[in-house]
PDB file of N, CA and C in Angstrom:
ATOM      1  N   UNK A   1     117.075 117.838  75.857  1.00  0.00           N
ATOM      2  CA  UNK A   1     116.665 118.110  74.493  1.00  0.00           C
ATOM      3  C   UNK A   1     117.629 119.108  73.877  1.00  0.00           C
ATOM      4  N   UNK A   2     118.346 118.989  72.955  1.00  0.00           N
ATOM      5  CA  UNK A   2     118.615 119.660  72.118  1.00  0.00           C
ATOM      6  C   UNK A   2     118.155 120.553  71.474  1.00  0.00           C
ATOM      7  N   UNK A   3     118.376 122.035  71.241  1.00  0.00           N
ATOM      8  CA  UNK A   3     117.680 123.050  70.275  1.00  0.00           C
ATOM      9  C   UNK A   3     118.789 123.581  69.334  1.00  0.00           C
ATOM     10  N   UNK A   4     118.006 123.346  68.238  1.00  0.00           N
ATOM     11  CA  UNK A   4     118.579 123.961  67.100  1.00  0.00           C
ATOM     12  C   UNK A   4     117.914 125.267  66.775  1.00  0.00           C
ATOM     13  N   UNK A   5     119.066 126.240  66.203  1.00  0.00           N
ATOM     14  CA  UNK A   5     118.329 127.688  66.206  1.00  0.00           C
ATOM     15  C   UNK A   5     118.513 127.993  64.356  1.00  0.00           C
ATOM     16  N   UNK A   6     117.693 128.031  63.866  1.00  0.00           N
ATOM     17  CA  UNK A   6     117.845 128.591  62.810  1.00  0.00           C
ATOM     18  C   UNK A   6     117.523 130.432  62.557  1.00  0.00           C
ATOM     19  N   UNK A   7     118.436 131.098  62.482  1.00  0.00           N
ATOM     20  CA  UNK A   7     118.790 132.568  62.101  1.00  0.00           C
ATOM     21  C   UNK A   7     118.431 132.852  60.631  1.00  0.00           C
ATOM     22  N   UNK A   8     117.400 133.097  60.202  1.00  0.00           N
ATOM     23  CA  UNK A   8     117.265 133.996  58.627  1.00  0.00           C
ATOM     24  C   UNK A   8     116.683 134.570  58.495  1.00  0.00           C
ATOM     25  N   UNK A   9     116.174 135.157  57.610  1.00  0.00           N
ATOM     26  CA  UNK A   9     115.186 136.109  56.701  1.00  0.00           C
ATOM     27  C   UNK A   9     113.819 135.955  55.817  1.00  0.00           C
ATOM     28  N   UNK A  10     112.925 136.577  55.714  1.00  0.00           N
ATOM     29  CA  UNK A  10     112.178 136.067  54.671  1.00  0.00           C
ATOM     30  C   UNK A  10     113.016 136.355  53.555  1.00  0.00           C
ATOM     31  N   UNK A  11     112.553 135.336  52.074  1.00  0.00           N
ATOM     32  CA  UNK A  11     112.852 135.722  50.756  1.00  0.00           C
ATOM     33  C   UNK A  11     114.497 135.758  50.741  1.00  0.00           C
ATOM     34  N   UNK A  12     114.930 134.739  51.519  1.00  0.00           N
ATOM     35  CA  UNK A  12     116.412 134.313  51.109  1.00  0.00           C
ATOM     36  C   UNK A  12     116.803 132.999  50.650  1.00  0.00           C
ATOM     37  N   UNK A  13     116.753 132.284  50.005  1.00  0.00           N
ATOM     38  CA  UNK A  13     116.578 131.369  49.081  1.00  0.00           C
ATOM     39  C   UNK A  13     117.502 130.140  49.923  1.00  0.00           C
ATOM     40  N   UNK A  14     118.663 130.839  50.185  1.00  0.00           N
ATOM     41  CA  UNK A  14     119.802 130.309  50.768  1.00  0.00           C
ATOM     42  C   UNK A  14     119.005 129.527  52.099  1.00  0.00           C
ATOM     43  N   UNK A  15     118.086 130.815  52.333  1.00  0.00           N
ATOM     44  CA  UNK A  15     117.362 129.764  54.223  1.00  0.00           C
ATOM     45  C   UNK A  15     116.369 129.129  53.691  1.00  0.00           C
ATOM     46  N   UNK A  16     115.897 129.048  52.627  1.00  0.00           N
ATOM     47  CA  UNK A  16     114.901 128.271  52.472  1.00  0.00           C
ATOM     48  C   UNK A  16     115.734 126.952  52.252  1.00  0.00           C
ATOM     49  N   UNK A  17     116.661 126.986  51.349  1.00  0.00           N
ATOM     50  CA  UNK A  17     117.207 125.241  51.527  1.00  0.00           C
ATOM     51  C   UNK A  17     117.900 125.249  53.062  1.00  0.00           C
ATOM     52  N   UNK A  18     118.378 125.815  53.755  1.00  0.00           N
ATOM     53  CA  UNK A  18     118.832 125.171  54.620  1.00  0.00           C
ATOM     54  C   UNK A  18     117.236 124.814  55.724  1.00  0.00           C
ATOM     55  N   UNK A  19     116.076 125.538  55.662  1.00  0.00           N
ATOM     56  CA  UNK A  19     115.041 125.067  56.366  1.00  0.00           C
ATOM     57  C   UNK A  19     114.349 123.766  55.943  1.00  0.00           C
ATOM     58  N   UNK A  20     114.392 123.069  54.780  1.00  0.00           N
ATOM     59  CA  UNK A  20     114.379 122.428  54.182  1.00  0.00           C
ATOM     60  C   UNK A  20     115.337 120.827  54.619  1.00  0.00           C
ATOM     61  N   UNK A  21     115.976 121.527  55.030  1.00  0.00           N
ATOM     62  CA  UNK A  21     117.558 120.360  55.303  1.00  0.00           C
ATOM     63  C   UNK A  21     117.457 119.962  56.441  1.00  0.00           C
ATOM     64  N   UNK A  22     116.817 121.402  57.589  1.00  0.00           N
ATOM     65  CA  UNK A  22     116.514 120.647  59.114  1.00  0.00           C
ATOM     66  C   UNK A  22     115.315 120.028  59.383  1.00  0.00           C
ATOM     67  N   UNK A  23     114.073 120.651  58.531  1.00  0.00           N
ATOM     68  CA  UNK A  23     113.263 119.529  58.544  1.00  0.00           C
ATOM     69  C   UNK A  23     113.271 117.944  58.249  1.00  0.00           C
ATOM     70  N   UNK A  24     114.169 117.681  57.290  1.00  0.00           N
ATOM     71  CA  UNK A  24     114.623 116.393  56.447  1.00  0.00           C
ATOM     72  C   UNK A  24     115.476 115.667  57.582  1.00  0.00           C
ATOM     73  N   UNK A  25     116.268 116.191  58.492  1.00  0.00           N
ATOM     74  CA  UNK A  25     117.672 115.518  58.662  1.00  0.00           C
ATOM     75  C   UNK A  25     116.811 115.606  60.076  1.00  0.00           C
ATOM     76  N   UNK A  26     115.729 116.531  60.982  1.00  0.00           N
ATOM     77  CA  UNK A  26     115.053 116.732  62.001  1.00  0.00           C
ATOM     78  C   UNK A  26     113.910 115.131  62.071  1.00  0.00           C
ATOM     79  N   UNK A  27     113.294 115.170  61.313  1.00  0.00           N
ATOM     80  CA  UNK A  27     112.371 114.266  60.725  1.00  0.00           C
ATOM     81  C   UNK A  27     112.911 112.863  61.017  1.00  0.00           C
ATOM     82  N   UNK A  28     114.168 111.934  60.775  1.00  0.00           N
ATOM     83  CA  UNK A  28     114.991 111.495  60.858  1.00  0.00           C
ATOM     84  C   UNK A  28     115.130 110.662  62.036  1.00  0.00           C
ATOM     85  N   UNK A  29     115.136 112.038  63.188  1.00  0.00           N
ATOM     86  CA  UNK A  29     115.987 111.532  64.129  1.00  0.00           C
ATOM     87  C   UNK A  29     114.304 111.390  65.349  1.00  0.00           C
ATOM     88  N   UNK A  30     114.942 110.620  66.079  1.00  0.00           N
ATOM     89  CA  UNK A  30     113.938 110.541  67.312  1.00  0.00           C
ATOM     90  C   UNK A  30     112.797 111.730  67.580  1.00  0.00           C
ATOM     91  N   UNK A  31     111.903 111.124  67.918  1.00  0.00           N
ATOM     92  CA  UNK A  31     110.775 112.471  68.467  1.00  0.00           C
ATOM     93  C   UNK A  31     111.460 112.842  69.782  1.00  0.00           C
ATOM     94  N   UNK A  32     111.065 114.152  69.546  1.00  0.00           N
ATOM     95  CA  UNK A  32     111.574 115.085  70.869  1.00  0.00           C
ATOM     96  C   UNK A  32     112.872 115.182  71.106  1.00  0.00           C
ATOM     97  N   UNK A  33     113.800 114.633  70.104  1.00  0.00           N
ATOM     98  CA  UNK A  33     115.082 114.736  70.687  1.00  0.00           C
ATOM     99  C   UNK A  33     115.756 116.202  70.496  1.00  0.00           C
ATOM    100  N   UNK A  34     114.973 117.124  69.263  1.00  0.00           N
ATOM    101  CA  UNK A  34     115.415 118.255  69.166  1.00  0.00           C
ATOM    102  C   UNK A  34     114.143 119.515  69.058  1.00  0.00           C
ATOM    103  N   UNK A  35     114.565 120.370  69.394  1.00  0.00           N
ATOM    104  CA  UNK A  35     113.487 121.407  69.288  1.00  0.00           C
ATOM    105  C   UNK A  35     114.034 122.714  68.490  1.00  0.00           C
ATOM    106  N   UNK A  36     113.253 122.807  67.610  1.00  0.00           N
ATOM    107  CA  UNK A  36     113.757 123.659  66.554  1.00  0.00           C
ATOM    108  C   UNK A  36     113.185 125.012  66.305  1.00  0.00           C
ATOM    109  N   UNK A  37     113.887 126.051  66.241  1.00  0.00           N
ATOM    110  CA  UNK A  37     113.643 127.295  66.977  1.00  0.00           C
ATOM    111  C   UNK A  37     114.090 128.200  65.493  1.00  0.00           C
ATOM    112  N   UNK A  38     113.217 129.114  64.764  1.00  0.00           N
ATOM    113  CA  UNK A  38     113.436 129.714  63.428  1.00  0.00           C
ATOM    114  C   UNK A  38     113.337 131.429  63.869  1.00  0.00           C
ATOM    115  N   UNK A  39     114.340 132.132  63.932  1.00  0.00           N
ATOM    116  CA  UNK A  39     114.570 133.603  64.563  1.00  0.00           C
ATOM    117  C   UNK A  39     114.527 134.174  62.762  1.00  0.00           C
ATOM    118  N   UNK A  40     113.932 135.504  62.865  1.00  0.00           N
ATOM    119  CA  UNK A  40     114.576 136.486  61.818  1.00  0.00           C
ATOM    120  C   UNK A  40     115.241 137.480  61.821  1.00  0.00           C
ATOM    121  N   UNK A  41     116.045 137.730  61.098  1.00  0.00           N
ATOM    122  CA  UNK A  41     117.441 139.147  61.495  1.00  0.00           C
ATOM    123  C   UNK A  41     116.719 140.078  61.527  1.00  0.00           C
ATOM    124  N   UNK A  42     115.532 140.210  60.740  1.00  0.00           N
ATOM    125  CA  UNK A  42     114.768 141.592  60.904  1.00  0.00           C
ATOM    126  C   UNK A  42     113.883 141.963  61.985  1.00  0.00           C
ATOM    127  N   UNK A  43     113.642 140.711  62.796  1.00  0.00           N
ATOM    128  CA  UNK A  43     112.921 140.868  63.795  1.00  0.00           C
ATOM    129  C   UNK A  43     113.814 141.160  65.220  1.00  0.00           C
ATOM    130  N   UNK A  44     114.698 141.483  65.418  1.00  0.00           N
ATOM    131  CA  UNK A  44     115.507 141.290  66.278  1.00  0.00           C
ATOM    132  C   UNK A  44     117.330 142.224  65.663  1.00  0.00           C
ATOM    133  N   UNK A  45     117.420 143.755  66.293  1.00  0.00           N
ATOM    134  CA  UNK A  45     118.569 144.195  65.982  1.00  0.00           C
ATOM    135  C   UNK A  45     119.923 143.606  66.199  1.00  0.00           C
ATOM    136  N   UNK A  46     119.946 143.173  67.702  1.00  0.00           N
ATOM    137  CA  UNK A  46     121.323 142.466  67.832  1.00  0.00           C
ATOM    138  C   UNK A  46     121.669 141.600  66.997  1.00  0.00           C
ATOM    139  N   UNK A  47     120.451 140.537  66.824  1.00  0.00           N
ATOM    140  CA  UNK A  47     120.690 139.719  65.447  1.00  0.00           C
ATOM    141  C   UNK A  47     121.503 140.246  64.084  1.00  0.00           C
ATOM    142  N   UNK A  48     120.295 140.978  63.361  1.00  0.00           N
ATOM    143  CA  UNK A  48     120.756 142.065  62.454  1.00  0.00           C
ATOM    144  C   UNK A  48     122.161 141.786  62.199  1.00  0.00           C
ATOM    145  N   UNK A  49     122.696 142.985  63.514  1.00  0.00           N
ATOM    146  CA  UNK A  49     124.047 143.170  63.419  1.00  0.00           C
ATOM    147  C   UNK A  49     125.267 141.892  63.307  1.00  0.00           C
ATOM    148  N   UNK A  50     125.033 141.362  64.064  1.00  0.00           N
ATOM    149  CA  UNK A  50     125.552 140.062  64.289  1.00  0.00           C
ATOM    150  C   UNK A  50     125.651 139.140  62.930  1.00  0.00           C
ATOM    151  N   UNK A  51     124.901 138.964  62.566  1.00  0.00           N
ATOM    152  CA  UNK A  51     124.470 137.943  61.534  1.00  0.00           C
ATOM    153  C   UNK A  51     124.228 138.471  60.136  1.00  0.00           C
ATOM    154  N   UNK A  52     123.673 139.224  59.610  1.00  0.00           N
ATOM    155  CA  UNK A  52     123.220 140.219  58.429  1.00  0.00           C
ATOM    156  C   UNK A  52     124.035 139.452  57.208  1.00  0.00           C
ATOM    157  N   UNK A  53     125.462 139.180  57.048  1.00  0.00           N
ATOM    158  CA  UNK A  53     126.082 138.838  55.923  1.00  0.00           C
ATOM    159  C   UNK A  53     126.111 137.447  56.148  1.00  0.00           C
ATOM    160  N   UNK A  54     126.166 136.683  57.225  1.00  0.00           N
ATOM    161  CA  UNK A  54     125.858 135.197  57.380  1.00  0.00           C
ATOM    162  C   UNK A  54     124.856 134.914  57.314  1.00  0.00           C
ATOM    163  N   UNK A  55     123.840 134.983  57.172  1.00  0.00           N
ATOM    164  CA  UNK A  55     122.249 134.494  57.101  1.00  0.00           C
ATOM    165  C   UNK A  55     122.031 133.274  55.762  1.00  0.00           C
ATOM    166  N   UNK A  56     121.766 132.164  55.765  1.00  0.00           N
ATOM    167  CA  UNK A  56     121.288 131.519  57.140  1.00  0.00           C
ATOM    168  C   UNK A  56     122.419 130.937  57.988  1.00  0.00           C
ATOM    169  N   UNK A  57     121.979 130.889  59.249  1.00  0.00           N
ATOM    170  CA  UNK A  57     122.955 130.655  60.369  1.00  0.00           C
ATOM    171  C   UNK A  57     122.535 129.354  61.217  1.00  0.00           C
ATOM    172  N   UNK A  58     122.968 128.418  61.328  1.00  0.00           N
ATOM    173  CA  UNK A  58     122.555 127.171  62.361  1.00  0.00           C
ATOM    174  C   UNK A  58     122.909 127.516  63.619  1.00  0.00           C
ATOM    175  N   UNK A  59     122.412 127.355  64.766  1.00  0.00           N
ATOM    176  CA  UNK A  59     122.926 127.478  66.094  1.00  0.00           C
ATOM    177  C   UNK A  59     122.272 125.845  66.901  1.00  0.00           C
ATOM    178  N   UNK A  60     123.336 125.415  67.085  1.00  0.00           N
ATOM    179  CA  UNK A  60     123.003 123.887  68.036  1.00  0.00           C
ATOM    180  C   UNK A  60     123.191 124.216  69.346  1.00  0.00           C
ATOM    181  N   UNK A  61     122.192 123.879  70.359  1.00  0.00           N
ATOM    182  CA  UNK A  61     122.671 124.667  72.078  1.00  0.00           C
ATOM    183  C   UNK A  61     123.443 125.845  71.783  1.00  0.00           C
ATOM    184  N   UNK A  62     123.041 126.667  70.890  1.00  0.00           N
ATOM    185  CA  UNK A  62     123.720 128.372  71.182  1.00  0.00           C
ATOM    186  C   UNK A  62     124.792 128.296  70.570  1.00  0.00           C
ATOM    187  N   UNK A  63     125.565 127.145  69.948  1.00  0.00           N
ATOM    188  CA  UNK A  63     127.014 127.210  69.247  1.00  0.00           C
ATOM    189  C   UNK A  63     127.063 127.178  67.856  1.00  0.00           C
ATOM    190  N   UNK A  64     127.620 127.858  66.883  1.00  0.00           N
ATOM    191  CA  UNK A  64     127.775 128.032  65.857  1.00  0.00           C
ATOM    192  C   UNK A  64     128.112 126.745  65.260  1.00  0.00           C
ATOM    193  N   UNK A  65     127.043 126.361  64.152  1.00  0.00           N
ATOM    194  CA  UNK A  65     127.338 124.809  63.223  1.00  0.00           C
ATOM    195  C   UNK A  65     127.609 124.849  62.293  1.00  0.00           C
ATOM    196  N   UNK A  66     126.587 125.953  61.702  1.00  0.00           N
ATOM    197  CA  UNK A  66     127.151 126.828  60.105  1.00  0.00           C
ATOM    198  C   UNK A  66     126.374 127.683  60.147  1.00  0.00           C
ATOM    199  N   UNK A  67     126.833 128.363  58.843  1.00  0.00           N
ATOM    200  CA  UNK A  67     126.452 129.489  58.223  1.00  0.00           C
ATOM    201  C   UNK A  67     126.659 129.387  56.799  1.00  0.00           C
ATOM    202  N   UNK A  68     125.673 129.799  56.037  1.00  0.00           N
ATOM    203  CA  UNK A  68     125.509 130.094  54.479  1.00  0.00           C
ATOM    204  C   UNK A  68     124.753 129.012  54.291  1.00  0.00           C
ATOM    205  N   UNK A  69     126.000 128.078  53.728  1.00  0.00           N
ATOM    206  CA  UNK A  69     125.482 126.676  53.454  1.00  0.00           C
ATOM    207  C   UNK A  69     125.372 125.460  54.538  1.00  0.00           C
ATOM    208  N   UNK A  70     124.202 124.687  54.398  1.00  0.00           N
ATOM    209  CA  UNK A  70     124.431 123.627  55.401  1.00  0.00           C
ATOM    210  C   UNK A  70     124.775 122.740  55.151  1.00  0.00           C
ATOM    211  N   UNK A  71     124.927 121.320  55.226  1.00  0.00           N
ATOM    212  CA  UNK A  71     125.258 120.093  54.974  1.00  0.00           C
ATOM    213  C   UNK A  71     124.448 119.369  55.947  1.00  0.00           C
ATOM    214  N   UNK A  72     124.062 118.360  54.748  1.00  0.00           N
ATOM    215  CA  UNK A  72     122.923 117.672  55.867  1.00  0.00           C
ATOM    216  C   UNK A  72     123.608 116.228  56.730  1.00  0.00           C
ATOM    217  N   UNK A  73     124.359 115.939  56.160  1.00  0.00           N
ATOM    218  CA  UNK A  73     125.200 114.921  56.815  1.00  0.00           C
ATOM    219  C   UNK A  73     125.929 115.364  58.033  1.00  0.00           C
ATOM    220  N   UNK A  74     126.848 116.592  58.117  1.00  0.00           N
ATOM    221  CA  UNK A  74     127.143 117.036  58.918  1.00  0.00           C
ATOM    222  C   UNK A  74     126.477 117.416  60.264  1.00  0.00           C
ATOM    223  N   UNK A  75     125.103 118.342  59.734  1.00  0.00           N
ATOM    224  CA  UNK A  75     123.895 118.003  60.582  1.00  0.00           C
ATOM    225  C   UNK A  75     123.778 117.341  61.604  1.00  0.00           C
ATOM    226  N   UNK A  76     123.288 115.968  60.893  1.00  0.00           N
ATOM    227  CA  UNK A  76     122.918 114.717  61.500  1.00  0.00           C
ATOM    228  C   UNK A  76     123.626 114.585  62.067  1.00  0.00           C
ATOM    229  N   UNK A  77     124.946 113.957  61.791  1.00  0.00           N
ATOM    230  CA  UNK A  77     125.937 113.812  63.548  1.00  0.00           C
ATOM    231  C   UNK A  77     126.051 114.890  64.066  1.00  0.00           C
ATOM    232  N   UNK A  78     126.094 116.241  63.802  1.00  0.00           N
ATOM    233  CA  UNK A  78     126.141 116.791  65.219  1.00  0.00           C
ATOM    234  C   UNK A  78     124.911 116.997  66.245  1.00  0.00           C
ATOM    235  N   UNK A  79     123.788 116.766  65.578  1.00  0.00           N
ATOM    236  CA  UNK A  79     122.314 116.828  66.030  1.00  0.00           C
ATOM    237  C   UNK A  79     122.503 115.319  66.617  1.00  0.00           C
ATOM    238  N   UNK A  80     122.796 114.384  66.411  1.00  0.00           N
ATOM    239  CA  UNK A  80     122.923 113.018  67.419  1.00  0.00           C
ATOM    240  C   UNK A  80     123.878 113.124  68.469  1.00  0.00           C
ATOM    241  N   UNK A  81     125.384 113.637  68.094  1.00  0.00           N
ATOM    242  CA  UNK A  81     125.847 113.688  69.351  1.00  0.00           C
ATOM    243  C   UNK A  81     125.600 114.970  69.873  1.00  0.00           C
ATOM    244  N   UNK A  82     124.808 116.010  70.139  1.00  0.00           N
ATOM    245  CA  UNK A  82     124.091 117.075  70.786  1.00  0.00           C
ATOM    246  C   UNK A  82     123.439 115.487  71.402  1.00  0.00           C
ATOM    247  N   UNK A  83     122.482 115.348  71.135  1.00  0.00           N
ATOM    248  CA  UNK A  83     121.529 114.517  71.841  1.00  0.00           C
ATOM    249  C   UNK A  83     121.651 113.145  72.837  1.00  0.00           C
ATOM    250  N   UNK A  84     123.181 112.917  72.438  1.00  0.00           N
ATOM    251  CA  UNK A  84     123.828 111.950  73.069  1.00  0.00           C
ATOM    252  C   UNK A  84     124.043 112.132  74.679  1.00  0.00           C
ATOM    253  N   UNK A  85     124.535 113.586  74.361  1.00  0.00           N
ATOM    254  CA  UNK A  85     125.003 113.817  75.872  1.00  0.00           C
ATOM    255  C   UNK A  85     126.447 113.852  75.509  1.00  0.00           C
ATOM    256  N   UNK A  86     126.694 114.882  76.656  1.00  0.00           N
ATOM    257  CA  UNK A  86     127.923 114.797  76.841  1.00  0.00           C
ATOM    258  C   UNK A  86     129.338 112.825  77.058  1.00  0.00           C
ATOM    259  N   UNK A  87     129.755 113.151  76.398  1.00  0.00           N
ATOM    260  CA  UNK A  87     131.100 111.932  76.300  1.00  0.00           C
ATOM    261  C   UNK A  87     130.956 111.699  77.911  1.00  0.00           C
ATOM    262  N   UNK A  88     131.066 110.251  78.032  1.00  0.00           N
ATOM    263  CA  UNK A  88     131.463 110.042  79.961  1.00  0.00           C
ATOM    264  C   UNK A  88     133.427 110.043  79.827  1.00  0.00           C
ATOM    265  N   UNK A  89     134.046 110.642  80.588  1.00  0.00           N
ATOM    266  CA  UNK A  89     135.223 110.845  80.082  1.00  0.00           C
ATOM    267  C   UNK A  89     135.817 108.947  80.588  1.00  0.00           C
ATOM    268  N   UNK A  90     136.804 109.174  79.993  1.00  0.00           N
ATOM    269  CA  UNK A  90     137.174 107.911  79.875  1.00  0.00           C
ATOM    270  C   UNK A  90     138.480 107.447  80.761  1.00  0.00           C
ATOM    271  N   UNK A  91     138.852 106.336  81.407  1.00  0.00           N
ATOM    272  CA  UNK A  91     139.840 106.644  82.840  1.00  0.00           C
ATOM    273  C   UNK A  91     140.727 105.482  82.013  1.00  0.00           C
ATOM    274  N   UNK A  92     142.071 105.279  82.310  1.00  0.00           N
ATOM    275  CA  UNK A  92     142.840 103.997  82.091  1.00  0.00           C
ATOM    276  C   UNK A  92     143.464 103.374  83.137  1.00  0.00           C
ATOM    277  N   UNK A  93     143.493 102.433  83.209  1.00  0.00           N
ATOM    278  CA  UNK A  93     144.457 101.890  84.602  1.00  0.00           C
ATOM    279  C   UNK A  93     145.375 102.278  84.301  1.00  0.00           C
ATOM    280  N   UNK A  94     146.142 102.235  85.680  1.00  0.00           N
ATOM    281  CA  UNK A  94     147.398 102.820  85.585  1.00  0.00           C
ATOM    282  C   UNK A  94     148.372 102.041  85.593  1.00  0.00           C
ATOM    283  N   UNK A  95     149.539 102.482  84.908  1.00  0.00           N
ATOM    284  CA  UNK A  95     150.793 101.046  84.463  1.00  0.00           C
ATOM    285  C   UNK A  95     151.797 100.763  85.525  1.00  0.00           C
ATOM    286  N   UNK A  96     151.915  99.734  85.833  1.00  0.00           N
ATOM    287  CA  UNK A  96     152.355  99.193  86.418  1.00  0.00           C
ATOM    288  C   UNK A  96     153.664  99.460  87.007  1.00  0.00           C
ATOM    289  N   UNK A  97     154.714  99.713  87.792  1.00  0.00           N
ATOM    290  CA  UNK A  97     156.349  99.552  87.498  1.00  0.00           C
ATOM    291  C   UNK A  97     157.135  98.650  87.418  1.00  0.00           C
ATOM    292  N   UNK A  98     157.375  98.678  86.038  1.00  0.00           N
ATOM    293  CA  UNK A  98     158.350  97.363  86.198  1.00  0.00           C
ATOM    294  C   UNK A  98     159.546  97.326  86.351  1.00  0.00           C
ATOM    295  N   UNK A  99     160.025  98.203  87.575  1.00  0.00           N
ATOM    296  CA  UNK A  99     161.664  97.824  87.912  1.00  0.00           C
ATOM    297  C   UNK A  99     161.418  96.485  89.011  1.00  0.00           C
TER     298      UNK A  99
END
């Protein structure tokens, strides 16, 4: 399962559309494929510090997706391939010699 972390504040307008955007683009996608996790900077100092001028902040598995503004398209594929799984890496045969 995938978790998305949303980082904001009360009474920031900015996290209200982006909470707005993960419900919409969350809604969307498969049940259970993501679990969605809403932190506040004020509840939490390290946050605070960390984050304070970026708020709102997306975090997908702990990695930075955005900040400020979201995009909901963008979102969506990275919330599908989060959920995909990791790529199976890919092998080629090997070429031949042609002397």
């Amino acid at each position: 399962m995938t978790t998305l972390t949303l980082i904001s504040k009360p009474d920031c307008h900015l996290c209200d559309v982006a909470r707005e955007i993960v419900d919409v683009v969350v809604a969307d996608l498969p049940e259970n494929d993501v679990e969605v996790e809403e932190v506040s900077i004020l509840d939490d100092p390290a946050l605070y510090d960390a984050w304070w001028e970026k708020i709102p902040v997306v975090l997908i598995d702990d990695r930075l997706h955005a900040h400020w503004r979201l995009d909901a398209g963008r979102l969506r594929s990275a919330l599908t391939e989060a959920s995909a799984g990791p790529a199976a890496p890919t092998t080629t045969a090997p070429e031949e010699d042609s002397a």
